[in-house]
C-alpha atoms as a PDB file:
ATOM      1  CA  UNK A   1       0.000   0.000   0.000  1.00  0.00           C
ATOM      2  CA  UNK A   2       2.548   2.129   0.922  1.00  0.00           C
ATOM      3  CA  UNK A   3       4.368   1.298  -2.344  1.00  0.00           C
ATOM      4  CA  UNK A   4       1.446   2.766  -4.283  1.00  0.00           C
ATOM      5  CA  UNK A   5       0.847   5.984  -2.847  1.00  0.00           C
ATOM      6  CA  UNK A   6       5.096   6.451  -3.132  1.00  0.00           C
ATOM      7  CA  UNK A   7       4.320   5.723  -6.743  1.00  0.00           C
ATOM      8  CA  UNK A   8       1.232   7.914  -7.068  1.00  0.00           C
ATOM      9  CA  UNK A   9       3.222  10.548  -5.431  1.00  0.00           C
ATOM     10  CA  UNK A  10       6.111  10.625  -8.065  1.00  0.00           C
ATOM     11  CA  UNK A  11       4.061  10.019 -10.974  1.00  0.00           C
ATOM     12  CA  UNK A  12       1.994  13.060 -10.300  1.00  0.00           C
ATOM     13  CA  UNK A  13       5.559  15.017  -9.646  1.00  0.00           C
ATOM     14  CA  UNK A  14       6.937  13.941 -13.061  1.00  0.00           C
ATOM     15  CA  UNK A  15       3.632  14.537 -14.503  1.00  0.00           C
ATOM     16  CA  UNK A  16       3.238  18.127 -13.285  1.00  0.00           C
ATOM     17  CA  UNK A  17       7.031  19.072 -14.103  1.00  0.00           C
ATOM     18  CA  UNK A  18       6.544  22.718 -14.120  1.00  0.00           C
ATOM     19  CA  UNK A  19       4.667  23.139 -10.670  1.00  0.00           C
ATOM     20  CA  UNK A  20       7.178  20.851  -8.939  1.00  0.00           C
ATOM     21  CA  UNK A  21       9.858  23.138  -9.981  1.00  0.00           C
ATOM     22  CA  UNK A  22       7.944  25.791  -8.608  1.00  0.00           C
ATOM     23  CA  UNK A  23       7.561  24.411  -5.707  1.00  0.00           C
ATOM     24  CA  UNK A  24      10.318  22.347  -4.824  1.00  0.00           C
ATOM     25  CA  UNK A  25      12.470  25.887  -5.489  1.00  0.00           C
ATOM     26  CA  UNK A  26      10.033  27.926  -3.442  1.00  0.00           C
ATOM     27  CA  UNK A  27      10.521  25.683  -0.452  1.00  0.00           C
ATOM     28  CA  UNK A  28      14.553  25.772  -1.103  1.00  0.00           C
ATOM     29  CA  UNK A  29      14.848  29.014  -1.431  1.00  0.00           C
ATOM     30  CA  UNK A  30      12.323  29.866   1.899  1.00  0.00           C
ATOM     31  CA  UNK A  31      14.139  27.464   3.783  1.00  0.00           C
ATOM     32  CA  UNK A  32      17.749  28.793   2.691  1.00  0.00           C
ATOM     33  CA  UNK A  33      16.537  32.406   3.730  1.00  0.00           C
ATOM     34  CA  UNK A  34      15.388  31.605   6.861  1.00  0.00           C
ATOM     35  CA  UNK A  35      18.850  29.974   7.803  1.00  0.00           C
ATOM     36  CA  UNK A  36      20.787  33.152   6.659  1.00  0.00           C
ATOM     37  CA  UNK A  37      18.097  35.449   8.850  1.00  0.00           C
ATOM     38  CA  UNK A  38      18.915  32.823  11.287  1.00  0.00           C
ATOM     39  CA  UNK A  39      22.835  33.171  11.608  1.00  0.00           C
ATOM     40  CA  UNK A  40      22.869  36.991  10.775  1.00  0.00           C
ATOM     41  CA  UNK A  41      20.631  37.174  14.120  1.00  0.00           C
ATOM     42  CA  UNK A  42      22.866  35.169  16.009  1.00  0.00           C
ATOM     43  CA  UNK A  43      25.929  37.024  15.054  1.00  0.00           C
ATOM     44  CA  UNK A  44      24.103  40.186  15.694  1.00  0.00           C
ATOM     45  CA  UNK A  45      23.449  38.850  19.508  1.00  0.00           C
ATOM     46  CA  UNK A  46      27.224  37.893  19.617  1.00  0.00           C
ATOM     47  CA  UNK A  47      28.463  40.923  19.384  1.00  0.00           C
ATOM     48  CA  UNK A  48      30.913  41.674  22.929  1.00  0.00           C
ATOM     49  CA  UNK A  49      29.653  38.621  24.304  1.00  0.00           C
ATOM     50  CA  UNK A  50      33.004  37.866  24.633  1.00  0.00           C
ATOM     51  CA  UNK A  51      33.866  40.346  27.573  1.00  0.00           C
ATOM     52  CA  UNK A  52      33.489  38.283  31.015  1.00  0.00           C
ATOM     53  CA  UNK A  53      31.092  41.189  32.495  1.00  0.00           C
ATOM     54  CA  UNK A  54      29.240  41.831  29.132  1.00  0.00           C
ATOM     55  CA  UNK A  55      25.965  41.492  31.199  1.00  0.00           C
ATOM     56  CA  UNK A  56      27.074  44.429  33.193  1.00  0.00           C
ATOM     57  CA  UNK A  57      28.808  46.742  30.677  1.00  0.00           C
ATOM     58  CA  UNK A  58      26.666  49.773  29.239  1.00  0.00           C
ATOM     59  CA  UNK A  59      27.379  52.373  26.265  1.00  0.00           C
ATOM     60  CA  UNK A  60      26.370  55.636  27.210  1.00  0.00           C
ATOM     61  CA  UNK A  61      24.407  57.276  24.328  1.00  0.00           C
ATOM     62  CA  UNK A  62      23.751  61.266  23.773  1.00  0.00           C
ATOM     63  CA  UNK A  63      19.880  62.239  23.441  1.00  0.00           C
ATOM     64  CA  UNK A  64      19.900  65.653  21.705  1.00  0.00           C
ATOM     65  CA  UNK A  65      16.486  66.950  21.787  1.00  0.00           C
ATOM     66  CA  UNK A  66      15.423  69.481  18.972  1.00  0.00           C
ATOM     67  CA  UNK A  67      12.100  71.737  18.956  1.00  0.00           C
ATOM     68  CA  UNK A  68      11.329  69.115  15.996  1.00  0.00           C
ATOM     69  CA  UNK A  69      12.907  66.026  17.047  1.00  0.00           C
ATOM     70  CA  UNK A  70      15.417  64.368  19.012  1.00  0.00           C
ATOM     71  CA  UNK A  71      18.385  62.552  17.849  1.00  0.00           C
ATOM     72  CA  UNK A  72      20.692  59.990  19.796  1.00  0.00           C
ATOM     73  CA  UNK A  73      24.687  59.946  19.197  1.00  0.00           C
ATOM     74  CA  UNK A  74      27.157  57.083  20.426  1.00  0.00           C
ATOM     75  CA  UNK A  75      29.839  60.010  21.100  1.00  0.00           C
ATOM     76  CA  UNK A  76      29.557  61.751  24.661  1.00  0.00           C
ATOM     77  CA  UNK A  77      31.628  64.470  26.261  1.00  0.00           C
ATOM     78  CA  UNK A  78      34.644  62.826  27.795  1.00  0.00           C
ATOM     79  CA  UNK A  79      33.952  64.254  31.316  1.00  0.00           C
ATOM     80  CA  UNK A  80      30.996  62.280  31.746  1.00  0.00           C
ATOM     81  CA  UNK A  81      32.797  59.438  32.680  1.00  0.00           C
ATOM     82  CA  UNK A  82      33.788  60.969  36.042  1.00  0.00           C
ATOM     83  CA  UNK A  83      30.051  62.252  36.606  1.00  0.00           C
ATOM     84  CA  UNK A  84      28.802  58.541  36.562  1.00  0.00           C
ATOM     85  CA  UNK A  85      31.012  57.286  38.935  1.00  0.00           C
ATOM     86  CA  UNK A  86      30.702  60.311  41.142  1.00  0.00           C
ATOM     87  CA  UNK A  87      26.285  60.735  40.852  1.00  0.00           C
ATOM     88  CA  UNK A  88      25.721  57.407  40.937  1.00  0.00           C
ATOM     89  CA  UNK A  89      26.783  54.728  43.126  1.00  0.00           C
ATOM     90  CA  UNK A  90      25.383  51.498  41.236  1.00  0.00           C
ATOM     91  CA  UNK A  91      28.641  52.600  38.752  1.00  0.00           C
ATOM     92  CA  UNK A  92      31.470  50.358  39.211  1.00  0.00           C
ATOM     93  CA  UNK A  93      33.892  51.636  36.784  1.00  0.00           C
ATOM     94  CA  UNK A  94      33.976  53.512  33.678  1.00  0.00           C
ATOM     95  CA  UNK A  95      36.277  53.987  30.494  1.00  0.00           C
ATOM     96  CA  UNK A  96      36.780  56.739  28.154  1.00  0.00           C
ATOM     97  CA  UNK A  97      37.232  55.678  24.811  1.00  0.00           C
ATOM     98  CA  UNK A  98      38.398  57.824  21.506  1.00  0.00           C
ATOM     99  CA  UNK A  99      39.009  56.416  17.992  1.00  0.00           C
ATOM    100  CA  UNK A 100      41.150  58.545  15.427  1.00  0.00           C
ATOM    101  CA  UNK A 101      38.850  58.676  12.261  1.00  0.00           C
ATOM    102  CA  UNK A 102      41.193  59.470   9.969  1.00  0.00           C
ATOM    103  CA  UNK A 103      44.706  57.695   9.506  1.00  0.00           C
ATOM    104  CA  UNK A 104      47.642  57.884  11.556  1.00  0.00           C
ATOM    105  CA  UNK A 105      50.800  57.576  10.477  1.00  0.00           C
ATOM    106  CA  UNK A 106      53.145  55.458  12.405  1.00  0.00           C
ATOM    107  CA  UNK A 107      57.041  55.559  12.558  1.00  0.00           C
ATOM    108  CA  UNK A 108      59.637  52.628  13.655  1.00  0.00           C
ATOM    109  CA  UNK A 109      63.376  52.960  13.574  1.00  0.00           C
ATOM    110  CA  UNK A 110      64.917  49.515  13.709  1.00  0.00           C
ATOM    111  CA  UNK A 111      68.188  48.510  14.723  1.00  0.00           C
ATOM    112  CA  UNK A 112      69.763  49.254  11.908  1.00  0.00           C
ATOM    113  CA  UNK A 113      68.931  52.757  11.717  1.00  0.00           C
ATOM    114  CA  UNK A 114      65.991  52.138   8.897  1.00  0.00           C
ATOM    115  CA  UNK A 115      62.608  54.053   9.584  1.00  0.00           C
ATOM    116  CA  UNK A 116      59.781  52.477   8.951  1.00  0.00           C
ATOM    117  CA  UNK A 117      56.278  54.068   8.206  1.00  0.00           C
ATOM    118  CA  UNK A 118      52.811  52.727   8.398  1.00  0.00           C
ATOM    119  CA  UNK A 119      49.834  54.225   7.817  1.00  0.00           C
ATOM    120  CA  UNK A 120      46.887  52.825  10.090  1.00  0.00           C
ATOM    121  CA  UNK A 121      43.451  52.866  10.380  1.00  0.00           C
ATOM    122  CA  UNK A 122      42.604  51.287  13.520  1.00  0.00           C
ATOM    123  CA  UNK A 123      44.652  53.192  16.276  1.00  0.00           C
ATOM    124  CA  UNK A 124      42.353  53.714  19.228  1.00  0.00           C
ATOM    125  CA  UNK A 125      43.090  55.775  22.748  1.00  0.00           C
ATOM    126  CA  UNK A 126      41.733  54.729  26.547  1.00  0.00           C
ATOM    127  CA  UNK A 127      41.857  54.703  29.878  1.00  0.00           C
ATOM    128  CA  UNK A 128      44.418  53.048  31.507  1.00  0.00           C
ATOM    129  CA  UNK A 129      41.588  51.020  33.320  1.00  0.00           C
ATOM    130  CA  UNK A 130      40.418  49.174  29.716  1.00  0.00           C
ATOM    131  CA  UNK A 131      42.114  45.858  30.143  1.00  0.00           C
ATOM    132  CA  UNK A 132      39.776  45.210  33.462  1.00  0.00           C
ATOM    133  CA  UNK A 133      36.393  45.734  32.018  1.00  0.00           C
ATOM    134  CA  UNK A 134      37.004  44.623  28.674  1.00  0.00           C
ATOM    135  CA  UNK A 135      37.937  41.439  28.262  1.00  0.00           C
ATOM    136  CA  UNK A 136      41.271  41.557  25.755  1.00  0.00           C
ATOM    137  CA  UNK A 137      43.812  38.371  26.652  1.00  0.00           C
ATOM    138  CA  UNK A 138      47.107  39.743  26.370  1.00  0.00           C
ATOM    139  CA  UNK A 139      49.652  37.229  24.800  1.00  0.00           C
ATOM    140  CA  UNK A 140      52.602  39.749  26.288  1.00  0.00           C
ATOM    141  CA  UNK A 141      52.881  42.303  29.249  1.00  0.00           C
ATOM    142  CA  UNK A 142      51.141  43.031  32.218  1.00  0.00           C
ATOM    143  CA  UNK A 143      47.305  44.224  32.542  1.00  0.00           C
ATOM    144  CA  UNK A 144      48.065  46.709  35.731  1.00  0.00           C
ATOM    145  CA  UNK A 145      50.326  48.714  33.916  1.00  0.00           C
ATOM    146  CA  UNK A 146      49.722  48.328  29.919  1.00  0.00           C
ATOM    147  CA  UNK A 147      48.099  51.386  29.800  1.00  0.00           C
ATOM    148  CA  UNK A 148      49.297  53.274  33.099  1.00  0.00           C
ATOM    149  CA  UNK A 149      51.766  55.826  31.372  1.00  0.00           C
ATOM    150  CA  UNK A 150      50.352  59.049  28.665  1.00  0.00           C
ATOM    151  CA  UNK A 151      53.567  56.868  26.763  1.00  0.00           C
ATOM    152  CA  UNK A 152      52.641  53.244  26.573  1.00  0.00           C
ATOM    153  CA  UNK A 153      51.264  51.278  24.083  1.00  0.00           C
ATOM    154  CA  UNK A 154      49.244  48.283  23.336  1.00  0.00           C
ATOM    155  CA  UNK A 155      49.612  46.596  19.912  1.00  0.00           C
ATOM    156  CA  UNK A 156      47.332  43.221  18.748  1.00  0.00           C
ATOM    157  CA  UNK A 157      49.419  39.857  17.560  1.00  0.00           C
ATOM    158  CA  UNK A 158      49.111  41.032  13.947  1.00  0.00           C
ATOM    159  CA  UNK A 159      50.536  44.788  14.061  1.00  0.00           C
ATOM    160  CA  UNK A 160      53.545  43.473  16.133  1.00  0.00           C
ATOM    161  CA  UNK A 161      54.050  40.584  13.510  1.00  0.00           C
ATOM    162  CA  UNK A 162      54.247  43.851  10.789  1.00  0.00           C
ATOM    163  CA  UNK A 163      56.047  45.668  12.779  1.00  0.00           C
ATOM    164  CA  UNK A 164      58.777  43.458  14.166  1.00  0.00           C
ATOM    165  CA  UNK A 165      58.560  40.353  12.952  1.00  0.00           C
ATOM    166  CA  UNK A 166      59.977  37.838  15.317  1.00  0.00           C
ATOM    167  CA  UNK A 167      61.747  40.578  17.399  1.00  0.00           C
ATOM    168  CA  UNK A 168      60.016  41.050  21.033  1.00  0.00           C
ATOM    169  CA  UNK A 169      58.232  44.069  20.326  1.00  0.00           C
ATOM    170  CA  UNK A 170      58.242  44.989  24.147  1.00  0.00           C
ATOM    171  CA  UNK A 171      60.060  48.435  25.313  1.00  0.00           C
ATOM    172  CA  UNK A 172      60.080  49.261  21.343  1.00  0.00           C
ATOM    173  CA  UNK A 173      59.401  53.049  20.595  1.00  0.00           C
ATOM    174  CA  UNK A 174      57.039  54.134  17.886  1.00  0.00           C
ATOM    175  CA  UNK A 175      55.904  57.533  16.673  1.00  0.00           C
ATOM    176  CA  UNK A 176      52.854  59.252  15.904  1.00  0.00           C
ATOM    177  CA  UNK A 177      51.240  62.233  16.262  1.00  0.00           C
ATOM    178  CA  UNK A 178      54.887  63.615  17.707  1.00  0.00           C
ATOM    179  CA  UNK A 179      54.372  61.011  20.462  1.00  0.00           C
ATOM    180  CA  UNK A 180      57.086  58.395  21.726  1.00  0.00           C
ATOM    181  CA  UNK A 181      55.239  55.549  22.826  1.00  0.00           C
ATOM    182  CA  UNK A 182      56.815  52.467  24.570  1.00  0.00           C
ATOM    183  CA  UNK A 183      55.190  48.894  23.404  1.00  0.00           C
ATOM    184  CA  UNK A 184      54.053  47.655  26.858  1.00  0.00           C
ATOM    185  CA  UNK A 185      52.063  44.717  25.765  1.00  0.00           C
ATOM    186  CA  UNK A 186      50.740  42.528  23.064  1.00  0.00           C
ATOM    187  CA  UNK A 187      47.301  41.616  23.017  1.00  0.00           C
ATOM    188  CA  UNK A 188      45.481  38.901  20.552  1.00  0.00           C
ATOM    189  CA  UNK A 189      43.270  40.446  17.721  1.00  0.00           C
ATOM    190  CA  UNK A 190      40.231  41.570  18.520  1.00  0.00           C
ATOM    191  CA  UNK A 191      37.019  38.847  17.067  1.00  0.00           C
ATOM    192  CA  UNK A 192      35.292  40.293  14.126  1.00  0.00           C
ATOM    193  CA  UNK A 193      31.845  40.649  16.473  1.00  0.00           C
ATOM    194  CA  UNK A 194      33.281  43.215  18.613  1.00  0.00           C
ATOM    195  CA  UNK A 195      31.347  46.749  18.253  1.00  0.00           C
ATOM    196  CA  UNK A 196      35.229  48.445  18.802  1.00  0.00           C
ATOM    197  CA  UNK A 197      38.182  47.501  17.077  1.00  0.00           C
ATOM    198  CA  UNK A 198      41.800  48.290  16.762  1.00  0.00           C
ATOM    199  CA  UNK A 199      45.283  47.599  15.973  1.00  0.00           C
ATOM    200  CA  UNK A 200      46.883  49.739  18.232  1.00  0.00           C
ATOM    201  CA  UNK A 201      45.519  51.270  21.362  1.00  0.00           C
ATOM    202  CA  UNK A 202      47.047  54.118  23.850  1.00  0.00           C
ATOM    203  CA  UNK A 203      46.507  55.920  26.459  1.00  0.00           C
ATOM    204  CA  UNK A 204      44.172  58.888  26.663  1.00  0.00           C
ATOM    205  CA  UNK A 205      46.729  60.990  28.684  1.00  0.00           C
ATOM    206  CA  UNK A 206      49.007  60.947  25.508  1.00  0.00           C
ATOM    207  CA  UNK A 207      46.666  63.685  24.673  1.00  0.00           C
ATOM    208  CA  UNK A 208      46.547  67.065  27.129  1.00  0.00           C
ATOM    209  CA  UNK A 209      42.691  67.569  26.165  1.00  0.00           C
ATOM    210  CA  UNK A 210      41.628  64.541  27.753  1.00  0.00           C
ATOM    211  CA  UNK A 211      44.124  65.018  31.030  1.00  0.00           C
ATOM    212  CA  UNK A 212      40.867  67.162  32.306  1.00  0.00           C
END
């Protein structure tokens, strides 16, 4: 019996050719979509779940109301960050964070004498508190003080792989923006679902406007 209605089934397939395209394709194609919807959602949701205390870390956003309308902005005067931890107690911790937009130009002298220059995108300044709220494994250096000088500097695997190649990039000097900074630590390269990214990160006290 169940022979026959397998039968039935397929001869009625191969008979209607055209609407079991149709509709073999339809149910491909909804099916396909609904897995890509699928994993873009998930790696939507993944993004800083990385960071240990991701539960308890918060962005703060800028509300700018208008007599029309009211806009919100992801960049906020740098002095809030000692309002929050000052107004209200529920605030652990905070960290200022500022990302060049445009290029920066990097310079390396090597031990022969030859400069090197690199222009890079991704160079990103913050406090010297980062490594403890953000959860960045360094593969070189020590958390307490990576970021504890306005002349230190944190590079990821792959800049200190350009950069130096084999050499141990710690205590190396590199220029930019007139600033000496000392390589204090290597940390691994940032996942592609993290909202922030960079290639090389300093200190915020390299620059005098933020000292205040």
């Amino acid at each position: 019996m169940l022979k026959n209605y397998i039968k039935i089934a397929f001869r009625n397939l191969f008979k209607n050719r055209v609407f079991t395209f149709i509709n073999v394709a339809g149910l491909a194609i909804g099916i396909s979509c609904c897995f890509l919807i699928l994993a873009h959602v998930q790696d939507e949701l993944s993004y800083d779940r990385f960071h240990k205390n991701a539960k308890n870390i918060y962005r703060i956003a800028l509300e700018r109301l208008y007599p029309t309308h009211h806009t919100f902005y992801a960049i906020i005067p740098h002095s809030f960050a000692e309002v929050v931890r000052e107004d209200y107690p529920e605030v652990v911790d905070a960290v200022r964070l500022f990302t060049n937009q445009n290029t920066t130009v990097f310079r390396y002298e090597d031990e022969k004498g030859t400069v090197h220059i690199h222009e890079e995108k991704q160079f990103m300044l913050a406090d010297s508190n980062f490594f403890k709220m953000f959860t960045v494994p360094l593969l070189k250096g020590n958390i307490e003080s990576a970021l504890d000088g306005p002349d230190k500097i944190v590079v990821t695997e792959s800049i200190a792989k350009k950069y130096f190649g084999d050499i141990d990039p710690i205590g190396k000097v590199i220029t930019a923006n007139q600033v000496d900074y000392k390589v204090s630590a290597v940390c691994k390269d940032l996942p592609e679902n993290s909202h922030f990214d960079f290639d090389l990160l300093a200190g915020l006290g390299s620059i005098p406007f933020f000292k205040t």
